[in-house]
C-alpha atoms as a PDB file:
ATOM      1  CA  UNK A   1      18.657  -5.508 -18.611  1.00  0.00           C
ATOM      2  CA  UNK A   2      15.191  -5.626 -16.796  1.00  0.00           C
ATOM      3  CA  UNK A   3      13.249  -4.635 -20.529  1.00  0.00           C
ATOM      4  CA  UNK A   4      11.426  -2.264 -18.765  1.00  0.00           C
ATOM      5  CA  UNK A   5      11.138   1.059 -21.069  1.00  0.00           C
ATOM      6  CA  UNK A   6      13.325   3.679 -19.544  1.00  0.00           C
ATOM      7  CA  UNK A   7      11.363   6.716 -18.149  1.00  0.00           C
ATOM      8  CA  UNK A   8      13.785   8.751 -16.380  1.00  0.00           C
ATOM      9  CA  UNK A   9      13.401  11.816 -18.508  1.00  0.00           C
ATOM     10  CA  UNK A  10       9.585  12.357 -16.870  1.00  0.00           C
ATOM     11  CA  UNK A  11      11.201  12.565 -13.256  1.00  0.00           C
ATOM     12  CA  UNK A  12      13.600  15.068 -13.404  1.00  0.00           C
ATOM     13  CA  UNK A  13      11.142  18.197 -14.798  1.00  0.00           C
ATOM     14  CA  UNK A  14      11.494  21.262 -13.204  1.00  0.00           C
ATOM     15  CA  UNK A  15       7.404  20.149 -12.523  1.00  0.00           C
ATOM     16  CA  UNK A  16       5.361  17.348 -12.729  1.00  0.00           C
ATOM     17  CA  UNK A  17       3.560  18.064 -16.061  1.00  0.00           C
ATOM     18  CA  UNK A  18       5.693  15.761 -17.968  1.00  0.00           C
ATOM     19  CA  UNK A  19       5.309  12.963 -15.126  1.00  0.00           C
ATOM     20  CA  UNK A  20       1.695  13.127 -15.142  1.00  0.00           C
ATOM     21  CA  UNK A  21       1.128  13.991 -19.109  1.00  0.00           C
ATOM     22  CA  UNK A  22       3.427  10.511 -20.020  1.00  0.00           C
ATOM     23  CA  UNK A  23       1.990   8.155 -17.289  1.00  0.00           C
ATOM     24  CA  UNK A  24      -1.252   8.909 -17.682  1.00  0.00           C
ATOM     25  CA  UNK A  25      -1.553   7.521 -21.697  1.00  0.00           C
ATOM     26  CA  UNK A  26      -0.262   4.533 -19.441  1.00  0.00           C
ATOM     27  CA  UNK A  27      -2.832   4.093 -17.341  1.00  0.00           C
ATOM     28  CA  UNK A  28      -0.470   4.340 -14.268  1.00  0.00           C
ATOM     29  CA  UNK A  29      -2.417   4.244 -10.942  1.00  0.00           C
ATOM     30  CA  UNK A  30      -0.352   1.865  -8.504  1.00  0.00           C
ATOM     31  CA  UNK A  31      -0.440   4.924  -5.976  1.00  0.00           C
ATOM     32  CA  UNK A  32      -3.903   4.626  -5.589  1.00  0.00           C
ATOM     33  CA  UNK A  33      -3.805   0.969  -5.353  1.00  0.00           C
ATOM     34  CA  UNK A  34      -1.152   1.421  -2.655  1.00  0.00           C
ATOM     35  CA  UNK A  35      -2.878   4.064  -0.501  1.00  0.00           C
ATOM     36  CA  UNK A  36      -5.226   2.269   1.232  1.00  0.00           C
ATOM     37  CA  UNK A  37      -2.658  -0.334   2.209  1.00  0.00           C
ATOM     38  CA  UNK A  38       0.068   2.073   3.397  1.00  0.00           C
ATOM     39  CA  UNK A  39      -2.653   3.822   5.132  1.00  0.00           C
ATOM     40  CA  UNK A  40      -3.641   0.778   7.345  1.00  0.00           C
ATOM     41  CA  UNK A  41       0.183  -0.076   8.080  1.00  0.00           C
ATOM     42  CA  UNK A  42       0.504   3.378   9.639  1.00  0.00           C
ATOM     43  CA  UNK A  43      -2.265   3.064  11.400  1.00  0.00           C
ATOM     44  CA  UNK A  44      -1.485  -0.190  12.737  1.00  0.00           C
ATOM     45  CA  UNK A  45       2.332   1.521  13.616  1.00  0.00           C
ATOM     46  CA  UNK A  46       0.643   4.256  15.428  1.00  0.00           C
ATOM     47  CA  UNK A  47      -1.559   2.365  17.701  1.00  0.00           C
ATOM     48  CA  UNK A  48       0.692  -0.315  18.266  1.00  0.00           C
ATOM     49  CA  UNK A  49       4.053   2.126  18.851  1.00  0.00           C
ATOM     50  CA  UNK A  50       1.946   5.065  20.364  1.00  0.00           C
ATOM     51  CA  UNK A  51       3.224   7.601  17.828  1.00  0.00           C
ATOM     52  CA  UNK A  52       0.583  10.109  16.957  1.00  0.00           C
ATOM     53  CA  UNK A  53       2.103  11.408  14.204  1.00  0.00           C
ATOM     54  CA  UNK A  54       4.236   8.883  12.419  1.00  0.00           C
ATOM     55  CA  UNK A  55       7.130   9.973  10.227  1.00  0.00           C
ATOM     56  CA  UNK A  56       7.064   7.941   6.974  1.00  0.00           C
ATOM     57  CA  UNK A  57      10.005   7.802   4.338  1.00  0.00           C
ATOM     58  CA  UNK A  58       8.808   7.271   0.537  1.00  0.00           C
ATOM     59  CA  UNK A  59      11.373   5.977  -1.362  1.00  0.00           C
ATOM     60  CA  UNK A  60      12.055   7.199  -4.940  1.00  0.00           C
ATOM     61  CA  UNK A  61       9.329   9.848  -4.057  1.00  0.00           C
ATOM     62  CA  UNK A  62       9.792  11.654  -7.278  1.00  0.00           C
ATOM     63  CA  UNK A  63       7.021  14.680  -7.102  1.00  0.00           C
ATOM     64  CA  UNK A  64       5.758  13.518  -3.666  1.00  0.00           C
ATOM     65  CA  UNK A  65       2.727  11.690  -5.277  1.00  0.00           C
ATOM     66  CA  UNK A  66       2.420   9.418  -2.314  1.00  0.00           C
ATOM     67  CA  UNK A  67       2.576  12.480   0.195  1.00  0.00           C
ATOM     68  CA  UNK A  68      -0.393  14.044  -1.818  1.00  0.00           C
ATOM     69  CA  UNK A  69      -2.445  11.045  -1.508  1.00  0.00           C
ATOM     70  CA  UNK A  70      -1.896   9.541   1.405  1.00  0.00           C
ATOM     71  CA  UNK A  71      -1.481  12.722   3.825  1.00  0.00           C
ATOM     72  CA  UNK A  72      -3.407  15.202   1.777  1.00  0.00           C
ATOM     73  CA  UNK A  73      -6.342  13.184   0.193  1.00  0.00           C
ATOM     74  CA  UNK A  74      -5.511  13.863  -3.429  1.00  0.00           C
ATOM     75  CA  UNK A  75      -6.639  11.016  -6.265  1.00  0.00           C
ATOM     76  CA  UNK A  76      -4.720  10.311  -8.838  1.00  0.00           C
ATOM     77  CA  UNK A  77      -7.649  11.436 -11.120  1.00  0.00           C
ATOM     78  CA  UNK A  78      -7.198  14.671  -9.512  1.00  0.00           C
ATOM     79  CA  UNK A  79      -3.390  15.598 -10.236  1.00  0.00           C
ATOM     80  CA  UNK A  80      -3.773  13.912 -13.735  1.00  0.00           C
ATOM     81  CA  UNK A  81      -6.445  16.923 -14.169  1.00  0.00           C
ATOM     82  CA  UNK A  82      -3.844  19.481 -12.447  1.00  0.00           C
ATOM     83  CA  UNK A  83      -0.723  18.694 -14.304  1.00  0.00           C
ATOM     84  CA  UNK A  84      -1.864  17.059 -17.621  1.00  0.00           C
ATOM     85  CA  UNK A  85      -6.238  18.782 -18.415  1.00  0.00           C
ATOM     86  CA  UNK A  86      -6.197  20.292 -21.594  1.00  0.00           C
ATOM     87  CA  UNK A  87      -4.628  24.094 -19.896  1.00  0.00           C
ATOM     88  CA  UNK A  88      -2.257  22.486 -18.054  1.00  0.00           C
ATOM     89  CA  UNK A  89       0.302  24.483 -20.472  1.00  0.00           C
ATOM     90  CA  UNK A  90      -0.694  27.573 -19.642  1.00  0.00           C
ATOM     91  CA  UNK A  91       0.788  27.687 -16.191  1.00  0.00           C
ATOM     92  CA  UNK A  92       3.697  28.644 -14.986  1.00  0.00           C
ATOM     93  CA  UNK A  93       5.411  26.526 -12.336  1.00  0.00           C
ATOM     94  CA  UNK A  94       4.925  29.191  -9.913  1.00  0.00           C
ATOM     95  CA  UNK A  95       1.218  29.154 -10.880  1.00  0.00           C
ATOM     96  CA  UNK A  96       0.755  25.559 -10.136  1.00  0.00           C
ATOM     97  CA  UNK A  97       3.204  25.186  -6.840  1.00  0.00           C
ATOM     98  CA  UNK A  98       0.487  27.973  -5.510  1.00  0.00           C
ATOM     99  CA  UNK A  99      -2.342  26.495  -6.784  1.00  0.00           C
ATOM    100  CA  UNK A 100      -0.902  23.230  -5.004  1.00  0.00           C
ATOM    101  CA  UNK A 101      -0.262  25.181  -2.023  1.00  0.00           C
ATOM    102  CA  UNK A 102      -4.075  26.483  -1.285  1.00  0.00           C
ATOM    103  CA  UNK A 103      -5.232  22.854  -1.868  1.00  0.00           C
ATOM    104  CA  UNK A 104      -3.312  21.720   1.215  1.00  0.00           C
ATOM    105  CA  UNK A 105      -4.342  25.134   2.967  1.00  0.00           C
ATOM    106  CA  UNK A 106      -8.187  24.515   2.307  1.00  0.00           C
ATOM    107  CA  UNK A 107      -8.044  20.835   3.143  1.00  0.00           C
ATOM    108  CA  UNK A 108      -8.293  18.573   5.667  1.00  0.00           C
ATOM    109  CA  UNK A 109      -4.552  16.108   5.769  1.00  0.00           C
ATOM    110  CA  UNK A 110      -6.087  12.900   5.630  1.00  0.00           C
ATOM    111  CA  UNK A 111      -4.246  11.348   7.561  1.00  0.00           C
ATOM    112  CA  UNK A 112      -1.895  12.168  10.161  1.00  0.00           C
ATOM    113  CA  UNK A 113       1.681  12.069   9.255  1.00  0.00           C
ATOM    114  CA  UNK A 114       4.972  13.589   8.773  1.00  0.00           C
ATOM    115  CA  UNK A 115       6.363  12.912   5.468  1.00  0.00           C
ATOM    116  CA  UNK A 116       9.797  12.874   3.862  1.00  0.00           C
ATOM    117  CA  UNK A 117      11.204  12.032   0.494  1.00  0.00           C
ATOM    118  CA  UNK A 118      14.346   9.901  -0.652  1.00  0.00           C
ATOM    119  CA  UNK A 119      15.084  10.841  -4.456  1.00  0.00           C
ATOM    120  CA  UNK A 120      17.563  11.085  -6.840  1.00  0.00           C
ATOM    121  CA  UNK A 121      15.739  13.967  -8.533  1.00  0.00           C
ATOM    122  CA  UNK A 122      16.642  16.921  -7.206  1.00  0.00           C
ATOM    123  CA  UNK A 123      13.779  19.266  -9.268  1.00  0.00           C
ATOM    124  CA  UNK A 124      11.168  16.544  -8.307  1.00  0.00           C
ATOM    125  CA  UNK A 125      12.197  16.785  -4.722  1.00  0.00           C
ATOM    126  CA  UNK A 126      11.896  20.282  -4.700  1.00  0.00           C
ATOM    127  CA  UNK A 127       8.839  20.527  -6.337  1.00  0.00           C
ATOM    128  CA  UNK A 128       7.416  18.470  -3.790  1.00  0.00           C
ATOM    129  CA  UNK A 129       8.601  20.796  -1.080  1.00  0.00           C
ATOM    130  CA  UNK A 130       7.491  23.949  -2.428  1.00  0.00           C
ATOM    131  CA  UNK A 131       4.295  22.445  -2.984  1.00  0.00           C
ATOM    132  CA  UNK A 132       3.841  21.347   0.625  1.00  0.00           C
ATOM    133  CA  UNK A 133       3.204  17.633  -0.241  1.00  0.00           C
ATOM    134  CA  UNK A 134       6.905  16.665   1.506  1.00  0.00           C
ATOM    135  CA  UNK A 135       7.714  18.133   5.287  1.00  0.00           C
ATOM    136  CA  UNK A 136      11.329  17.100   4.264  1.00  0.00           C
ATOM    137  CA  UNK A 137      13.270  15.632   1.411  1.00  0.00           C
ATOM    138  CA  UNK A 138      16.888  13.624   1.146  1.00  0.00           C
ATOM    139  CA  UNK A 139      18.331  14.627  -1.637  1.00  0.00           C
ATOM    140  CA  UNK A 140      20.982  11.034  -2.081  1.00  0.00           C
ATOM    141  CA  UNK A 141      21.437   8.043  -4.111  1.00  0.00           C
ATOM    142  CA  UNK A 142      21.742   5.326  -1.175  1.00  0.00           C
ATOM    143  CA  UNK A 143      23.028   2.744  -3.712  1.00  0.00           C
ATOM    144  CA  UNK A 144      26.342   4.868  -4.394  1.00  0.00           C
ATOM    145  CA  UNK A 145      26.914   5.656  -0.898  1.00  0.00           C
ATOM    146  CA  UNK A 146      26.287   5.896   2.605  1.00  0.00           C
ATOM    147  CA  UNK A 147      24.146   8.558   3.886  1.00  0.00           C
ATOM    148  CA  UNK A 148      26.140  11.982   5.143  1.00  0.00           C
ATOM    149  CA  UNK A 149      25.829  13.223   8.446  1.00  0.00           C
ATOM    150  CA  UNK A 150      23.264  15.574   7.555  1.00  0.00           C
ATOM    151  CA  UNK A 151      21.326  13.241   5.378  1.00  0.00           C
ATOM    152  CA  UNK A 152      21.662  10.666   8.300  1.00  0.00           C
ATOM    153  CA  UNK A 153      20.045  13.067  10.997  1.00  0.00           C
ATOM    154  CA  UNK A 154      17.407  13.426   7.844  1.00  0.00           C
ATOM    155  CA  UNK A 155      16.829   9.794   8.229  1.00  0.00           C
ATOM    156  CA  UNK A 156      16.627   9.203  11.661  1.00  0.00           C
ATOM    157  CA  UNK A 157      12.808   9.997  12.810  1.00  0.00           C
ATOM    158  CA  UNK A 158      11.918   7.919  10.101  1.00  0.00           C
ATOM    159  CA  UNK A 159       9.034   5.369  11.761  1.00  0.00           C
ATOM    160  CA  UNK A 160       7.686   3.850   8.154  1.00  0.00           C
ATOM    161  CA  UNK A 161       9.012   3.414   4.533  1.00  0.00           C
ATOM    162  CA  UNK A 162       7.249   2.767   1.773  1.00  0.00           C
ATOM    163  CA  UNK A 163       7.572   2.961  -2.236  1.00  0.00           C
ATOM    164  CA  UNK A 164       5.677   2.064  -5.292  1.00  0.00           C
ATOM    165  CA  UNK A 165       8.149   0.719  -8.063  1.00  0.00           C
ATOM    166  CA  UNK A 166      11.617   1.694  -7.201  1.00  0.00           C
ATOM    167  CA  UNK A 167      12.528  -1.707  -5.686  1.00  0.00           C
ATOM    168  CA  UNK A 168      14.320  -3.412  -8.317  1.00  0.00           C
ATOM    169  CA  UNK A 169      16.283  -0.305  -9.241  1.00  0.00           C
ATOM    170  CA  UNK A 170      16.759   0.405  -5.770  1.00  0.00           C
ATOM    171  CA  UNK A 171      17.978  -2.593  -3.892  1.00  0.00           C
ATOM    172  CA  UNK A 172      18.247  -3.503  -0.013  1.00  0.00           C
ATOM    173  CA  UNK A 173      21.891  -1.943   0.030  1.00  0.00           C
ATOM    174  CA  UNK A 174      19.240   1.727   0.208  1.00  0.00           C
ATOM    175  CA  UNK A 175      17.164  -0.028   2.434  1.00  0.00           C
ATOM    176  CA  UNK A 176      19.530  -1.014   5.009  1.00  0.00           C
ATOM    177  CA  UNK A 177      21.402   2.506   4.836  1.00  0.00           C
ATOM    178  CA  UNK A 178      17.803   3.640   5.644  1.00  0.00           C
ATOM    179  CA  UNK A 179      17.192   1.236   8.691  1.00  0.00           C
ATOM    180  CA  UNK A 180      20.889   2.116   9.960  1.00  0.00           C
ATOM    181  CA  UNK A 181      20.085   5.945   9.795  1.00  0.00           C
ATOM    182  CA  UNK A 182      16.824   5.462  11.070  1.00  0.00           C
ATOM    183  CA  UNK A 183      16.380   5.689  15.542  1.00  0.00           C
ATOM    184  CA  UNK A 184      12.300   6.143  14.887  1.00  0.00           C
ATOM    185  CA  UNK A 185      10.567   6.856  18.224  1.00  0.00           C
ATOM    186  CA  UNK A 186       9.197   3.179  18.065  1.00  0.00           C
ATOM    187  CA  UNK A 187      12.135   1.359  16.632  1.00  0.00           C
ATOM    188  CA  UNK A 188      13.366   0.476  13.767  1.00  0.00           C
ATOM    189  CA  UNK A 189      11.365   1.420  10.838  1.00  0.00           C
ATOM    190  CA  UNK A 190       8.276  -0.441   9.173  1.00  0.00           C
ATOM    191  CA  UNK A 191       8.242  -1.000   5.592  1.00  0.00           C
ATOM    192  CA  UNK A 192       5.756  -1.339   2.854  1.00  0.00           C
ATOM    193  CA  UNK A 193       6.782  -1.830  -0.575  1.00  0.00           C
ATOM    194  CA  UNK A 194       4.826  -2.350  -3.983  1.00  0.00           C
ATOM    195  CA  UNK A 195       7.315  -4.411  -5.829  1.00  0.00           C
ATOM    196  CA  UNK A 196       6.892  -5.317 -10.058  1.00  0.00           C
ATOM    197  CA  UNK A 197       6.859  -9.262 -10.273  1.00  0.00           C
ATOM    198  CA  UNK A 198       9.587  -9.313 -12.455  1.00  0.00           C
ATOM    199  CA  UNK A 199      11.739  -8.049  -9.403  1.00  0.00           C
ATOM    200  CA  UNK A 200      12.033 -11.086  -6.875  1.00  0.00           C
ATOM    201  CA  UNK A 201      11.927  -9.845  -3.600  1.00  0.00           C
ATOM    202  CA  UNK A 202      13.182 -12.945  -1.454  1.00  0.00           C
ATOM    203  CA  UNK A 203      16.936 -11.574  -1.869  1.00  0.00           C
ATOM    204  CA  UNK A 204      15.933  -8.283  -0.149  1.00  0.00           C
ATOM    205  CA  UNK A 205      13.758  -9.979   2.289  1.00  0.00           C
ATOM    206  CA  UNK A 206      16.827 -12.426   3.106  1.00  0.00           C
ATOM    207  CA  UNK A 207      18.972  -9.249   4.084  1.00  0.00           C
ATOM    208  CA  UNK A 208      15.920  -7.912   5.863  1.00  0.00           C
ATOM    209  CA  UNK A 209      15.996 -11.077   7.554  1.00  0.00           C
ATOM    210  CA  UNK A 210      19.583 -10.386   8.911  1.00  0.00           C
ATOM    211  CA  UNK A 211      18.837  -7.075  10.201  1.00  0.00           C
ATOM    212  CA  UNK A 212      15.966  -8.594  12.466  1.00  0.00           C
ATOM    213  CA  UNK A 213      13.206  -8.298  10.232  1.00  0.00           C
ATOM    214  CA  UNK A 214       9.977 -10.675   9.101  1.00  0.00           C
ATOM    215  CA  UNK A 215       8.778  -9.979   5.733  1.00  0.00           C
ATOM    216  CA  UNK A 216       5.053 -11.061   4.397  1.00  0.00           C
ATOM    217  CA  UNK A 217       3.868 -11.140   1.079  1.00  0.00           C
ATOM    218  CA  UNK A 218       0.035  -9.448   0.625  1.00  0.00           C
ATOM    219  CA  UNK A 219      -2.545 -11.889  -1.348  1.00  0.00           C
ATOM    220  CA  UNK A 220      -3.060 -10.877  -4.835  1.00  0.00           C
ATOM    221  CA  UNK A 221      -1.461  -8.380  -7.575  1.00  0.00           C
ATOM    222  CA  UNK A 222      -1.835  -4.906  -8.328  1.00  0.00           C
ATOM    223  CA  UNK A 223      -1.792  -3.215 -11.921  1.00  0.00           C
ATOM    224  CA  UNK A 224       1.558  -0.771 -12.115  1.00  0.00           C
ATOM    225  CA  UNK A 225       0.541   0.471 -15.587  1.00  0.00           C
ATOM    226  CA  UNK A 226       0.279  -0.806 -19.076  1.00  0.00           C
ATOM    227  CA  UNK A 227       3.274  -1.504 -21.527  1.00  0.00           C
ATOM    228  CA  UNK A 228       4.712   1.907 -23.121  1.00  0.00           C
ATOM    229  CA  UNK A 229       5.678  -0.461 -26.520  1.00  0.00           C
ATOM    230  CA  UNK A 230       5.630  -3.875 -27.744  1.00  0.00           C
ATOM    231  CA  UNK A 231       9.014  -4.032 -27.208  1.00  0.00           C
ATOM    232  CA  UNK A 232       8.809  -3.324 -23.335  1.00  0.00           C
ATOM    233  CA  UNK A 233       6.127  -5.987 -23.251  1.00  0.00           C
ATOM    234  CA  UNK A 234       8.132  -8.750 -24.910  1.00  0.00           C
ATOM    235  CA  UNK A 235      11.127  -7.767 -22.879  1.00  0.00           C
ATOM    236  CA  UNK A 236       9.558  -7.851 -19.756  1.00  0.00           C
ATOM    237  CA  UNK A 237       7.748 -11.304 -20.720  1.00  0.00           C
ATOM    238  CA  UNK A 238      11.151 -12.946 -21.195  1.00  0.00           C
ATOM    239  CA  UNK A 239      12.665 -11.002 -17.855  1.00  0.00           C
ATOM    240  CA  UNK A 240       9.895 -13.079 -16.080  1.00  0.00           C
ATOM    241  CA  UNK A 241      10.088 -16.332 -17.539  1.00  0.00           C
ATOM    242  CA  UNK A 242      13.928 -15.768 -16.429  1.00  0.00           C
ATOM    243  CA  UNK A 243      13.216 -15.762 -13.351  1.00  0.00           C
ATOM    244  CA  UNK A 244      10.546 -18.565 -13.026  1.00  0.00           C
ATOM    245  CA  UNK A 245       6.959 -15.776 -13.111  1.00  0.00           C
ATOM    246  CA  UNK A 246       4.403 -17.176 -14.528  1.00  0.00           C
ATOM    247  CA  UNK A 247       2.773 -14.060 -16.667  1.00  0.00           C
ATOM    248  CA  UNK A 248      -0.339 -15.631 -17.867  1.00  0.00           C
ATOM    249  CA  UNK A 249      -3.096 -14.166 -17.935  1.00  0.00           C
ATOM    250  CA  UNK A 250      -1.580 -11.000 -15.892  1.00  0.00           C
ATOM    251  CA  UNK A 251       1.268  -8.777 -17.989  1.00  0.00           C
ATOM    252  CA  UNK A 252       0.479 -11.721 -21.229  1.00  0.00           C
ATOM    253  CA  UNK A 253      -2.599  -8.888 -21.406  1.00  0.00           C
ATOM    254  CA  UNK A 254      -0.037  -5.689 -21.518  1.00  0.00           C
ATOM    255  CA  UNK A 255       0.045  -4.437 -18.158  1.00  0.00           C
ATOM    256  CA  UNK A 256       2.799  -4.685 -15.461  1.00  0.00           C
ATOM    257  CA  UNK A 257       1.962  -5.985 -12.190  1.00  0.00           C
ATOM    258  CA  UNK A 258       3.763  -5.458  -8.974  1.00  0.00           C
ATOM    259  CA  UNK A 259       3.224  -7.132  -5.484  1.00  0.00           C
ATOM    260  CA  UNK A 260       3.108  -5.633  -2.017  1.00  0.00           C
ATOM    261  CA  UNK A 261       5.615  -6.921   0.603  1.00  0.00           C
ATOM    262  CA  UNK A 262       5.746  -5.514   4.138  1.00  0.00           C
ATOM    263  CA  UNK A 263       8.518  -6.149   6.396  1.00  0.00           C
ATOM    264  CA  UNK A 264       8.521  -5.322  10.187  1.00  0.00           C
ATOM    265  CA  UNK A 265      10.870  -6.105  13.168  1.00  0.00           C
ATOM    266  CA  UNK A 266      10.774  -9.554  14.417  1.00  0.00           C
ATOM    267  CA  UNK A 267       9.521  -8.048  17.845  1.00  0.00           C
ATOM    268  CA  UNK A 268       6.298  -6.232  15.760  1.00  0.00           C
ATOM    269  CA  UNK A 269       5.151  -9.697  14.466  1.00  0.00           C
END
């Protein structure tokens, strides 16, 4: 039991409106945090592998949310306003996949990149593909099983992974499926993940660690979103004392907090 409230209902609408409409009362903006970081670890990949347009894997991509900020330039303000402004309601979900479509049409990407999605979810995947955010989406649960042929040839181009929050769910068995499926034009794959501190990550860094990898630990701590109940909070307080996290002054003041760990080849240190 990790206390953390279960959300699972808000990722497997037909649309993001329920995403957006619950995790917004939350103040949930990690994304946004992350973007800037996973922007300057694929920029680093490209000039340092000579890929011009990296393929990057998001991990529990749920409505490609990452995609749309990172390739497309979206803010989190912005698709809070799209999927959860007071007429939000009054679309269909063909009306806002088009909508979502002429945003990408009229803009410039942001930054150049191919993008694919690993989810569970197969509506949120789609969504994200009929929207344009995703060029591609794997449709498996890595934890279960290995990858199938087809998701495997999915998988391979796959140059940089990232995810905001899955880790902890999602363990390194899905992240070394991932780096076995992956023959990226510069290697094996780079990896960027925003991790909650009640989640150590020196057990997945260990595998990592096997497979030829160096992880590093960013400076600091980044606000996931604030407690959905009192309950999740006192849960989640007694999750961290378990495993020796000092919450003071950090999720003692009702907000989670997650840490960013990236992990590349020994030979890209």
């Amino acid at each position: 039991m990790t206390g953390k409230v279960s959300l699972d209902h808000i990722y497997v609408q037909p649309d993001p409106r329920a995403y957006f409409g619950t995790l917004r009362g939350l103040d949930y903006h990690i994304p946004e945090l992350a973007k800037p970081h996973f922007a300057a670890l694929v920029d680093e990949y490209r000039e340092a592998r000579g890929v011009a347009v990296p393929t990057v894997l998001d991990i529990g991509c749920s409505y490609g949310i990452n995609a749309a900020l990172l390739k497309h330039g979206a803010t989190m303000a912005e698709l809070y306003d799209r999927y959860s402004g007071p007429d939000a309601d009054r679309w269909t979900r063909a009306a806002l996949l088009a909508r979502d479509r002429e945003s990408i049409r009229t803009g410039e990407p942001a930054n150049r990149t191919r993008f694919l999605g690993l989810d569970a979810s197969d509506n949120a995947l789609s969504y994200a593909l009929e929207a344009g955010f995703l060029d591609g989406a794997v449709h498996a649960d890595l934890e279960a099983g290995d990858p199938t042929e087809e998701q495997r040839a999915q998988l391979a181009p796959t140059d940089v992974v990232i995810s905001t929050g899955c880790l902890g769910y999602v363990t390194e068995r899905t992240l070394l499926r991932v780096v076995e499926a992956s023959a990226g034009t510069g290697g094996p794959p780079w990896m960027a993940h925003f991790v909650l501190r009640m989640f150590p990550f020196d057990p997945i860094a260990e595998r990592l660690a096997e497979a030829g990898y160096e992880t590093v630990r960013h400076d600091g701590v980044f606000r996931q979103r604030r407690f959905a109940t009192e309950e999740e909070r006192t849960l989640v307080l007694d999750r961290l004392s378990a495993v020796g996290v000092d919450p003071s002054g950090l999720e003692t003041d009702g907000w989670l907090y997650a840490q960013l760990h990236v992990s590349r080849p020994r030979a890209a240190t």
